[in-house]
C-alpha atoms as a PDB file:
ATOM      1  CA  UNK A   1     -26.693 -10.106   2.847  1.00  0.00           C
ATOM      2  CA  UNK A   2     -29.409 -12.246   1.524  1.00  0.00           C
ATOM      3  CA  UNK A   3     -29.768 -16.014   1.952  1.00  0.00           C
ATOM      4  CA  UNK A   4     -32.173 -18.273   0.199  1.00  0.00           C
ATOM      5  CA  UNK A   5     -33.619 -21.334   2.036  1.00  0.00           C
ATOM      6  CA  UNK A   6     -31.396 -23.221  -0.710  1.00  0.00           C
ATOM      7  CA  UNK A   7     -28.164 -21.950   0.898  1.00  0.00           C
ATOM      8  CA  UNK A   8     -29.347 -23.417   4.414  1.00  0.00           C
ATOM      9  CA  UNK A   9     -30.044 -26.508   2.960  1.00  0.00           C
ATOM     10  CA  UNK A  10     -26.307 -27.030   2.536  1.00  0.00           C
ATOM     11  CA  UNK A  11     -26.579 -27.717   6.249  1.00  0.00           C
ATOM     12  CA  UNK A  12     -27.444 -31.433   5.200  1.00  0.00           C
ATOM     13  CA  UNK A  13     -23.945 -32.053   4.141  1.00  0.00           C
ATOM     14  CA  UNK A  14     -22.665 -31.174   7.685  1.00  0.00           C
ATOM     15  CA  UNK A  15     -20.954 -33.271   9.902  1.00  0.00           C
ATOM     16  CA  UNK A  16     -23.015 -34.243  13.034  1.00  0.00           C
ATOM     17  CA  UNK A  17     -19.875 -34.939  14.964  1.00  0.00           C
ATOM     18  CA  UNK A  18     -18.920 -32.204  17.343  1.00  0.00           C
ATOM     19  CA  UNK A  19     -15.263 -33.543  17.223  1.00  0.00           C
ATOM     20  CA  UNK A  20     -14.717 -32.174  13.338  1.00  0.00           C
ATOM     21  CA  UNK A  21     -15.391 -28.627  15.444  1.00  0.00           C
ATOM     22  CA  UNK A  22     -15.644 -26.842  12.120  1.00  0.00           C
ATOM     23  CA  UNK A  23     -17.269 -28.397   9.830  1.00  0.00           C
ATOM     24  CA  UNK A  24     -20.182 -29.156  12.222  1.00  0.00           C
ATOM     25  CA  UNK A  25     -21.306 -25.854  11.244  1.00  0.00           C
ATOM     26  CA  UNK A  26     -22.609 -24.449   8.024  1.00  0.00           C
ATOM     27  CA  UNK A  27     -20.032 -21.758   6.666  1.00  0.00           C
ATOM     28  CA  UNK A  28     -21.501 -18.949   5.333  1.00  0.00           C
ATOM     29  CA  UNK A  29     -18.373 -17.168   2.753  1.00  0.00           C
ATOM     30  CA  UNK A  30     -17.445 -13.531   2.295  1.00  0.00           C
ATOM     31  CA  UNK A  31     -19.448 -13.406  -0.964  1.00  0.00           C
ATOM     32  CA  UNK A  32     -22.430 -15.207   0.521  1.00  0.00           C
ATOM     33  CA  UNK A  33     -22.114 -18.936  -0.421  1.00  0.00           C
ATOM     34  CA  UNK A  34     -22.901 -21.282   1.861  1.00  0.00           C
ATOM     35  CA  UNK A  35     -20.749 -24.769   2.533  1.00  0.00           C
ATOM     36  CA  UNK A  36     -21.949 -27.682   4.420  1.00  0.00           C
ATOM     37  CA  UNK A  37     -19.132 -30.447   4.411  1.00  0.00           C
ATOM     38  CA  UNK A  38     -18.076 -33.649   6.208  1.00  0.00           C
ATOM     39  CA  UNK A  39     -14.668 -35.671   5.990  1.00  0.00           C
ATOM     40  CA  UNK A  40     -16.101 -37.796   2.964  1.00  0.00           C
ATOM     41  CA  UNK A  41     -17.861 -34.717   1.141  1.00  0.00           C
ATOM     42  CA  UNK A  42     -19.569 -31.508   0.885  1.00  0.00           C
ATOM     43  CA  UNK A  43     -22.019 -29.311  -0.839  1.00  0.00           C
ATOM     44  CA  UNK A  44     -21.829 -25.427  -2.122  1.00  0.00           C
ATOM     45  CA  UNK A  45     -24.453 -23.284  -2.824  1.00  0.00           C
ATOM     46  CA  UNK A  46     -23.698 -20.223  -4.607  1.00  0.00           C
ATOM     47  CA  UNK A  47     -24.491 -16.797  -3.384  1.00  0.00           C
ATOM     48  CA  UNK A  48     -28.397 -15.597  -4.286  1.00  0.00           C
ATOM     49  CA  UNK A  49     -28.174 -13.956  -7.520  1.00  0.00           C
ATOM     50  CA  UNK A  50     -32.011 -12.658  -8.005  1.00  0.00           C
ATOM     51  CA  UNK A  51     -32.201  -9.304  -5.310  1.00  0.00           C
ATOM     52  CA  UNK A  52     -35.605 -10.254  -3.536  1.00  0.00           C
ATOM     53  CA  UNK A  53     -37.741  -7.242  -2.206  1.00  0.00           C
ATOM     54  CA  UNK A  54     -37.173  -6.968   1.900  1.00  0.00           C
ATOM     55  CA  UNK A  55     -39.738  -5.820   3.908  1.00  0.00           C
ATOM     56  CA  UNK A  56     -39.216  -3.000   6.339  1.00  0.00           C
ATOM     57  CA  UNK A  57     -36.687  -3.653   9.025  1.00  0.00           C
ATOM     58  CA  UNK A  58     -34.986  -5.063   7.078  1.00  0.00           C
ATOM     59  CA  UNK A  59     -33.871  -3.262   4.426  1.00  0.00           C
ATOM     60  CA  UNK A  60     -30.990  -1.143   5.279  1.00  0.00           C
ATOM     61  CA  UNK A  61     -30.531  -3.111   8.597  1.00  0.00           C
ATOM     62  CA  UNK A  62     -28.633  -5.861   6.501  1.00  0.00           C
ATOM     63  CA  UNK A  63     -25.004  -6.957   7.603  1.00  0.00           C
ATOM     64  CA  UNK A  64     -22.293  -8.510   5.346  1.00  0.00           C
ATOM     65  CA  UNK A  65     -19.678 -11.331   6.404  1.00  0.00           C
ATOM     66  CA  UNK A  66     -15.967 -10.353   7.433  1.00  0.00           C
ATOM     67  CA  UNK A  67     -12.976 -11.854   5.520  1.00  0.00           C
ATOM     68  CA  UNK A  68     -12.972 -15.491   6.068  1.00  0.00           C
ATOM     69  CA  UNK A  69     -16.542 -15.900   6.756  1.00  0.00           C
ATOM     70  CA  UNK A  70     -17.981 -17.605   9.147  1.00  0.00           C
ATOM     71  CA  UNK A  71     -19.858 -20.730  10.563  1.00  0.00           C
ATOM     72  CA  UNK A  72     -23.448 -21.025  11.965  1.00  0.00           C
ATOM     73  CA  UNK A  73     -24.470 -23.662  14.352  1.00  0.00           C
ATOM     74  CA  UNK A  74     -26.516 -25.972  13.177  1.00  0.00           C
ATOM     75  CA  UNK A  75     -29.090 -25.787  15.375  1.00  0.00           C
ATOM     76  CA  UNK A  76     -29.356 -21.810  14.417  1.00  0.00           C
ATOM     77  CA  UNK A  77     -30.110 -23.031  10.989  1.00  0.00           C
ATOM     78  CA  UNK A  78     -32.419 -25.139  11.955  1.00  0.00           C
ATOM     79  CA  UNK A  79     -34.637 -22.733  13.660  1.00  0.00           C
ATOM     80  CA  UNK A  80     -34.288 -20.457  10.715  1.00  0.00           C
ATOM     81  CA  UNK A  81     -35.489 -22.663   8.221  1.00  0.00           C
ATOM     82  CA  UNK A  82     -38.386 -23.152  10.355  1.00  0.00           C
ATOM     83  CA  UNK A  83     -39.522 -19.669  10.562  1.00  0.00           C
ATOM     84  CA  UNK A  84     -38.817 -19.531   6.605  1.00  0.00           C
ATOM     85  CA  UNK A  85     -42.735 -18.806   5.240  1.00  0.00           C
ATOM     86  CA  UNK A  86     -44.620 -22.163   4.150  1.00  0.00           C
ATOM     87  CA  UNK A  87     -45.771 -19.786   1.146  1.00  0.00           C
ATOM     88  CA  UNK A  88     -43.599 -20.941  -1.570  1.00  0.00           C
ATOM     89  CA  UNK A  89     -43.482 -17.526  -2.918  1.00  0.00           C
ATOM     90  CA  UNK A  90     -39.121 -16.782  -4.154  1.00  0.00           C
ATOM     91  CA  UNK A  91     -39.466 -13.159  -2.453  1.00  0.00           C
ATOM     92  CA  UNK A  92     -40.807 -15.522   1.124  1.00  0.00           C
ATOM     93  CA  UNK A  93     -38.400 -18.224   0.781  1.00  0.00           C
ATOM     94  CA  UNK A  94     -35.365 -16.113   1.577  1.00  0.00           C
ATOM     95  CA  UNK A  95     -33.530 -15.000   5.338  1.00  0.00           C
ATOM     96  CA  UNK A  96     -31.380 -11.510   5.759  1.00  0.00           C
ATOM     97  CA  UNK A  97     -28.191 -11.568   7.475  1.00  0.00           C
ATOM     98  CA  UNK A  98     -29.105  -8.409  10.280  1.00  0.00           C
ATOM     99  CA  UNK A  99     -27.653  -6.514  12.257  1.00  0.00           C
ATOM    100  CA  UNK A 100     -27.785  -7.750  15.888  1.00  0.00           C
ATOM    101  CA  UNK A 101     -28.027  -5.574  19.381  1.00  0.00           C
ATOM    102  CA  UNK A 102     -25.770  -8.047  20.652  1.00  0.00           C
ATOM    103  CA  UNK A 103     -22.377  -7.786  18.481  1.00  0.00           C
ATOM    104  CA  UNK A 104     -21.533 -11.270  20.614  1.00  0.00           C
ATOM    105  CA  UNK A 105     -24.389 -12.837  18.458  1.00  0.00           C
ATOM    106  CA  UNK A 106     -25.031 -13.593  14.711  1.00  0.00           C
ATOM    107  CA  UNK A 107     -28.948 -12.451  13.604  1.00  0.00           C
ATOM    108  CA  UNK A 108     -30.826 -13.773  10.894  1.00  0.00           C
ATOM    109  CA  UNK A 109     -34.463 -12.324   9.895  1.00  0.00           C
ATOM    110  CA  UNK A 110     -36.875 -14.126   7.699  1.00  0.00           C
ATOM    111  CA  UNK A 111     -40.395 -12.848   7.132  1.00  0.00           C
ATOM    112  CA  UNK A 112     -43.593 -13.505   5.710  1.00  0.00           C
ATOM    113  CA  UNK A 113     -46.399 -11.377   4.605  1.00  0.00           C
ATOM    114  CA  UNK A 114     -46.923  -9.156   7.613  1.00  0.00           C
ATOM    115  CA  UNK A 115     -44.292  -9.861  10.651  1.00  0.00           C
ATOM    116  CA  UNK A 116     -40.565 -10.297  10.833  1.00  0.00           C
ATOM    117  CA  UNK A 117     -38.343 -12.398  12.478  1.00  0.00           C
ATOM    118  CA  UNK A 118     -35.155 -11.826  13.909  1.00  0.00           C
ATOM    119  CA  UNK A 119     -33.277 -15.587  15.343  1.00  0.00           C
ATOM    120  CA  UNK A 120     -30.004 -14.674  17.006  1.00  0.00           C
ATOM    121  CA  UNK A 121     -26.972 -17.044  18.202  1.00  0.00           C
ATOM    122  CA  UNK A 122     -23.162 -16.939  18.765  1.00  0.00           C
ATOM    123  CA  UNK A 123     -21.196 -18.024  16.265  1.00  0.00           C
ATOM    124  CA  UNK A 124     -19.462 -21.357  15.810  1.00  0.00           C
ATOM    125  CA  UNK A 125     -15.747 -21.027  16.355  1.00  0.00           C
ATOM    126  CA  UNK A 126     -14.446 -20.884  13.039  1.00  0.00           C
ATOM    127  CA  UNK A 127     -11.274 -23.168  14.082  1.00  0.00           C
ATOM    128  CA  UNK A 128     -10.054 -23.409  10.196  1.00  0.00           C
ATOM    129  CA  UNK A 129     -12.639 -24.725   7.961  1.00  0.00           C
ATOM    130  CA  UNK A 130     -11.326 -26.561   5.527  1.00  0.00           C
ATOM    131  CA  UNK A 131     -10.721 -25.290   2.130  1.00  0.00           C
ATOM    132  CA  UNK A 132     -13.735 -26.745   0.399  1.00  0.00           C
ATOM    133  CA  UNK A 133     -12.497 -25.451  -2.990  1.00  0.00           C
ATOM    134  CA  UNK A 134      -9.911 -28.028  -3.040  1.00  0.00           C
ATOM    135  CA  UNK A 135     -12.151 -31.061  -2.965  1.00  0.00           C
ATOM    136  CA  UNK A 136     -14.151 -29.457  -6.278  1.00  0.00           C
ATOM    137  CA  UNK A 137     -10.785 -28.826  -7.674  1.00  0.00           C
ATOM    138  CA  UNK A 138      -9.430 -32.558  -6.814  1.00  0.00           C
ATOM    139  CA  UNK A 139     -12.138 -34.318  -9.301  1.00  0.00           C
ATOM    140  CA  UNK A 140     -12.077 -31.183 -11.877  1.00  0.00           C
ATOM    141  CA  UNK A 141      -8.958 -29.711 -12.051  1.00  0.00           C
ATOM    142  CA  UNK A 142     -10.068 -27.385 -14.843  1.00  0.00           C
ATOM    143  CA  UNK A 143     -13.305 -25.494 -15.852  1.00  0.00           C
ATOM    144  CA  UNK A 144     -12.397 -26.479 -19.573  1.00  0.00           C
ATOM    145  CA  UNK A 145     -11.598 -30.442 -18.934  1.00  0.00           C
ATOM    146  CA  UNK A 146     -13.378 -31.905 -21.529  1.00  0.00           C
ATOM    147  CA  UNK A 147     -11.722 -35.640 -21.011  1.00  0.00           C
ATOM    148  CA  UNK A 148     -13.942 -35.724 -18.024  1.00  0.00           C
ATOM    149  CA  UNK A 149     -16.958 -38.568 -18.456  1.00  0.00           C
ATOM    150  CA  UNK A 150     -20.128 -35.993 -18.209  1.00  0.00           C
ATOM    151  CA  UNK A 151     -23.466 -37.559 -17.667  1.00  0.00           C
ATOM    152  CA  UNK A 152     -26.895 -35.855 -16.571  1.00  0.00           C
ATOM    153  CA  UNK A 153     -29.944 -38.019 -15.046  1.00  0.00           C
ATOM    154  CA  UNK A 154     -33.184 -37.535 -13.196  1.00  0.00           C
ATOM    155  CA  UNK A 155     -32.167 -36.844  -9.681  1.00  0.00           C
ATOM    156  CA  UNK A 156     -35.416 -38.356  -8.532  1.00  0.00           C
ATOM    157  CA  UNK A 157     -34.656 -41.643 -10.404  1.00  0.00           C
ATOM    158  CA  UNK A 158     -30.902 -41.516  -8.982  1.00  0.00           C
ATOM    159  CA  UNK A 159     -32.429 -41.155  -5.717  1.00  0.00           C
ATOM    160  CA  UNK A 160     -34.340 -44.446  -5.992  1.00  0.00           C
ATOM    161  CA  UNK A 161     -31.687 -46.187  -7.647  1.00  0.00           C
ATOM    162  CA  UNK A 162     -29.899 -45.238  -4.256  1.00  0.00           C
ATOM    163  CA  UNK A 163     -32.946 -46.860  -2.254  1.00  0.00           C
ATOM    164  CA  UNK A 164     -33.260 -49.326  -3.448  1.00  0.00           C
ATOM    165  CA  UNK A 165     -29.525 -50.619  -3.249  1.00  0.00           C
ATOM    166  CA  UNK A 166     -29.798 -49.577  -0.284  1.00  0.00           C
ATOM    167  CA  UNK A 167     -32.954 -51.805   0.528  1.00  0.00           C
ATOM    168  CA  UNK A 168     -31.591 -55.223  -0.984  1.00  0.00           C
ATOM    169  CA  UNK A 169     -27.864 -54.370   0.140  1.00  0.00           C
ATOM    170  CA  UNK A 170     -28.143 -53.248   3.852  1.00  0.00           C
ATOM    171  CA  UNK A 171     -25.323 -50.937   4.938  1.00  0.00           C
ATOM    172  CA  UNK A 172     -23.292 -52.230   7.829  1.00  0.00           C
ATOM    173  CA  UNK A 173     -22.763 -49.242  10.403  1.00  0.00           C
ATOM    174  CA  UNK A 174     -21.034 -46.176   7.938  1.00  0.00           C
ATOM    175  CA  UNK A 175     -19.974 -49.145   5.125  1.00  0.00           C
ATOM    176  CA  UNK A 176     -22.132 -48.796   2.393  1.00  0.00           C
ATOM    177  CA  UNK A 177     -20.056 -48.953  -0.665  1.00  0.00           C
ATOM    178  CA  UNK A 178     -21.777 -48.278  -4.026  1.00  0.00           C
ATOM    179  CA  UNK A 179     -19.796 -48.861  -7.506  1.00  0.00           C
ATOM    180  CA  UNK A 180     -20.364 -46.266 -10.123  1.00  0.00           C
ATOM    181  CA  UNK A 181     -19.330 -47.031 -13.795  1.00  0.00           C
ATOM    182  CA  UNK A 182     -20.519 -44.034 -16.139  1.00  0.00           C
ATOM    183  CA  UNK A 183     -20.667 -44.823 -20.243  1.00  0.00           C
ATOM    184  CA  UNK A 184     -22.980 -43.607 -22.964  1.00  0.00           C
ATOM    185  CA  UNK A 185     -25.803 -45.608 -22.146  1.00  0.00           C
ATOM    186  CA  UNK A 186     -25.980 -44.011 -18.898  1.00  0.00           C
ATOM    187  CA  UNK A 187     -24.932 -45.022 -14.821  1.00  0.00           C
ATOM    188  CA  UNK A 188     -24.154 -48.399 -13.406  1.00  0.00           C
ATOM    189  CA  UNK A 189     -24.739 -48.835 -10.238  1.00  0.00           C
ATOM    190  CA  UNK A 190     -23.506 -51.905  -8.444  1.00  0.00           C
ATOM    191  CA  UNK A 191     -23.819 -52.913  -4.652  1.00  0.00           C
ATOM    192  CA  UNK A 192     -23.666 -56.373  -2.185  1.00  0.00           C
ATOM    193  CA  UNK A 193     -25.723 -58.006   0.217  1.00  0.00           C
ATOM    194  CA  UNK A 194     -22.905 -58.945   2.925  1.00  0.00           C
ATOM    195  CA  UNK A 195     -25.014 -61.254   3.887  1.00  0.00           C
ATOM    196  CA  UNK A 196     -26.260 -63.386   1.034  1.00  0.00           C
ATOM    197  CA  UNK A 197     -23.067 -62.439  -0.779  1.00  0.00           C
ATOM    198  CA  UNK A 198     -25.612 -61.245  -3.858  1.00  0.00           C
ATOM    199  CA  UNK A 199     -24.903 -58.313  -6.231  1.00  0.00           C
ATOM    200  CA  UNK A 200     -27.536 -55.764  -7.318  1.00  0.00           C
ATOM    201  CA  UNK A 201     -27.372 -53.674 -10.118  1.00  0.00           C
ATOM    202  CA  UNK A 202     -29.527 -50.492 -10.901  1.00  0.00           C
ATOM    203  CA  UNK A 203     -29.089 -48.928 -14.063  1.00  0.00           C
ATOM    204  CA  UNK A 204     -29.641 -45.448 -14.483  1.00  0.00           C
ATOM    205  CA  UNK A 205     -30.608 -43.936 -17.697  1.00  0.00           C
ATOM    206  CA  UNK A 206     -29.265 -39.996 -19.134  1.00  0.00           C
ATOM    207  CA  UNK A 207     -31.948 -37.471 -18.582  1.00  0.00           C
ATOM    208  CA  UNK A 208     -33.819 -36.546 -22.202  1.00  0.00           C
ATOM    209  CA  UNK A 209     -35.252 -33.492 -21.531  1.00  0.00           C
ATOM    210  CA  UNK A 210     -32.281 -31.117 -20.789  1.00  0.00           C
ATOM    211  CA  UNK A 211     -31.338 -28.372 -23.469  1.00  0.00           C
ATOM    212  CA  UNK A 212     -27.525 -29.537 -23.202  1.00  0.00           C
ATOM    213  CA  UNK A 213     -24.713 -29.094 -20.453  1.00  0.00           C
ATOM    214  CA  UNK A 214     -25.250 -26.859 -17.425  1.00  0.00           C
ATOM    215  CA  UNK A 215     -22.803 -24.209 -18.483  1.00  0.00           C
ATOM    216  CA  UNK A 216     -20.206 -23.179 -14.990  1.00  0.00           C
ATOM    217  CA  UNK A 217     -21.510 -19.694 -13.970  1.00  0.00           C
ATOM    218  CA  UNK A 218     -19.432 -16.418 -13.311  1.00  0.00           C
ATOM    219  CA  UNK A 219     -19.017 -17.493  -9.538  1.00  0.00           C
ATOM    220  CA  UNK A 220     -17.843 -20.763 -10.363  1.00  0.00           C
ATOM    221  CA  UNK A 221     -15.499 -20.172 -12.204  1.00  0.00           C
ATOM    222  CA  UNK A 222     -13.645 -18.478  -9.462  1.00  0.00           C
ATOM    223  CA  UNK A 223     -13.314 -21.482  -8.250  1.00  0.00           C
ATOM    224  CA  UNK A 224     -10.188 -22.023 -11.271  1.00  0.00           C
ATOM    225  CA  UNK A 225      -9.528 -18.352 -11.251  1.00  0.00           C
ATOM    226  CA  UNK A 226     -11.528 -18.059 -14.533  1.00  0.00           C
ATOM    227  CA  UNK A 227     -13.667 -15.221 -13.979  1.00  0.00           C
ATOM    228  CA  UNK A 228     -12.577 -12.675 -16.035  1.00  0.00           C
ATOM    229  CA  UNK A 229     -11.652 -15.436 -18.818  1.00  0.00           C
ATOM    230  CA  UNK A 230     -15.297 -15.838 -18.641  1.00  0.00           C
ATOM    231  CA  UNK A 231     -16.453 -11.721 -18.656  1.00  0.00           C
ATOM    232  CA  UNK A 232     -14.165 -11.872 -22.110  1.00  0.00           C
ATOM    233  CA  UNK A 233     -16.303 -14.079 -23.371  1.00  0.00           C
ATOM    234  CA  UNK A 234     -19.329 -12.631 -22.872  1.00  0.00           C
ATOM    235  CA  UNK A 235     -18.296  -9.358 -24.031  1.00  0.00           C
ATOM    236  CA  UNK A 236     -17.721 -10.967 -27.665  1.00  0.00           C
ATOM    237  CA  UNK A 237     -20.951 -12.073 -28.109  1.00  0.00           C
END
């Protein structure tokens, strides 16, 4: 099973508390997804669609991911992504789920242009990771919801929006509250300085250089049981 670095990044979303057992771990699905998630959110990447060459020893040495997946430790991760090859090469910027000596250990292989490496380490206990499919379906019930308020922006200029609330409206341990009102015009973004009892706004505006709606993939849509609605489709055109 292959892994792009982009599936270990979901690792950011992960709790850092050891008491949510679980979900202090990055799950890594059946299909090859990967889910980092906390109480208050979590983040999905979808399994790698473009088949990277492997080097040798690694190809035919993969190993695949029993029903129900499982969960990495973080600190696994974290050594993986830091044998991941600076060169920013797509075929270099992926890791191979192996198959390890030690069947009481989980082994994952990166590589770069002339070595391998193979970074082994029991598994989390799985203890019932939560259902992350739930939360996506909670704020879109369906694929085809088009009352929904849809808006696109620079992520880069959402980030500093972010900031700088963040900046002039210091958080006070985990209460940081941000407002979000979404129209036309683009993303309001309110805040307040507990402080000086001052409001910021930021206003963020829609991103003008996308060629329309990111369109829900194949995978996603099994998410609404919607994949073969979606195979239909393309078969028409």
């Amino acid at each position: 099973m292959l892994l792009s670095k982009a599936n270990l990044l979901a690792r950011a979303m992960a709790s850092k508390d050891t008491f949510d057992q679980a979900m202090n771990g990055l799950l890594l699905t059946e299909d090859g997804a990967t889910v980092g998630g906390n109480p208050r959110g979590v983040m999905v990447v979808s399994p790698v669609v473009m088949q990277v060459p492997t080097p040798r020893g690694v190809d035919g040495n993969e190993a695949g991911v029993g029903s129900g997946g499982m969960v990495l430790e973080l600190d696994h991760v974290d050594k993986v992504l830091k044998n991941i090859c600076k060169d920013k090469r797509v075929e270099l910027q992926h890791c191979a789920l192996t198959q390890c000596s030690d069947n009481r250990k989980i082994e994952l292989t990166t590589w770069d242009r002339s070595s391998v490496h193979r970074i082994s380490n029991p598994p989390k206990m799985q203890n019932n990771f939560p259902a992350w499919d739930l939360a996506v379906k909670k704020i879109v019930p369906t694929a085809d919801d088009e009352g929904a308020i849809r808006l696109c922006v620079n992520s880069k200029e959402l980030i500093h929006a972010l900031k700088a609330l963040e900046e002039a409206c210091p958080a006070r341990g985990n209460y940081s509250p941000v407002w979000i009102q979404i129209g036309g015009g683009g993303m309001l973004l309110r805040s307040q300085n507990d402080l000086t009892k001052q409001t910021a706004m930021c206003v963020v505006l829609p991103h003008e250089k996308i060629g329309g709606w990111l369109k829900w993939s194949n995978w996603e849509m099994k998410i609404w049981g919607g994949l073969k609605k979606v195979l239909k489709k393309i078969r028409k055109v």
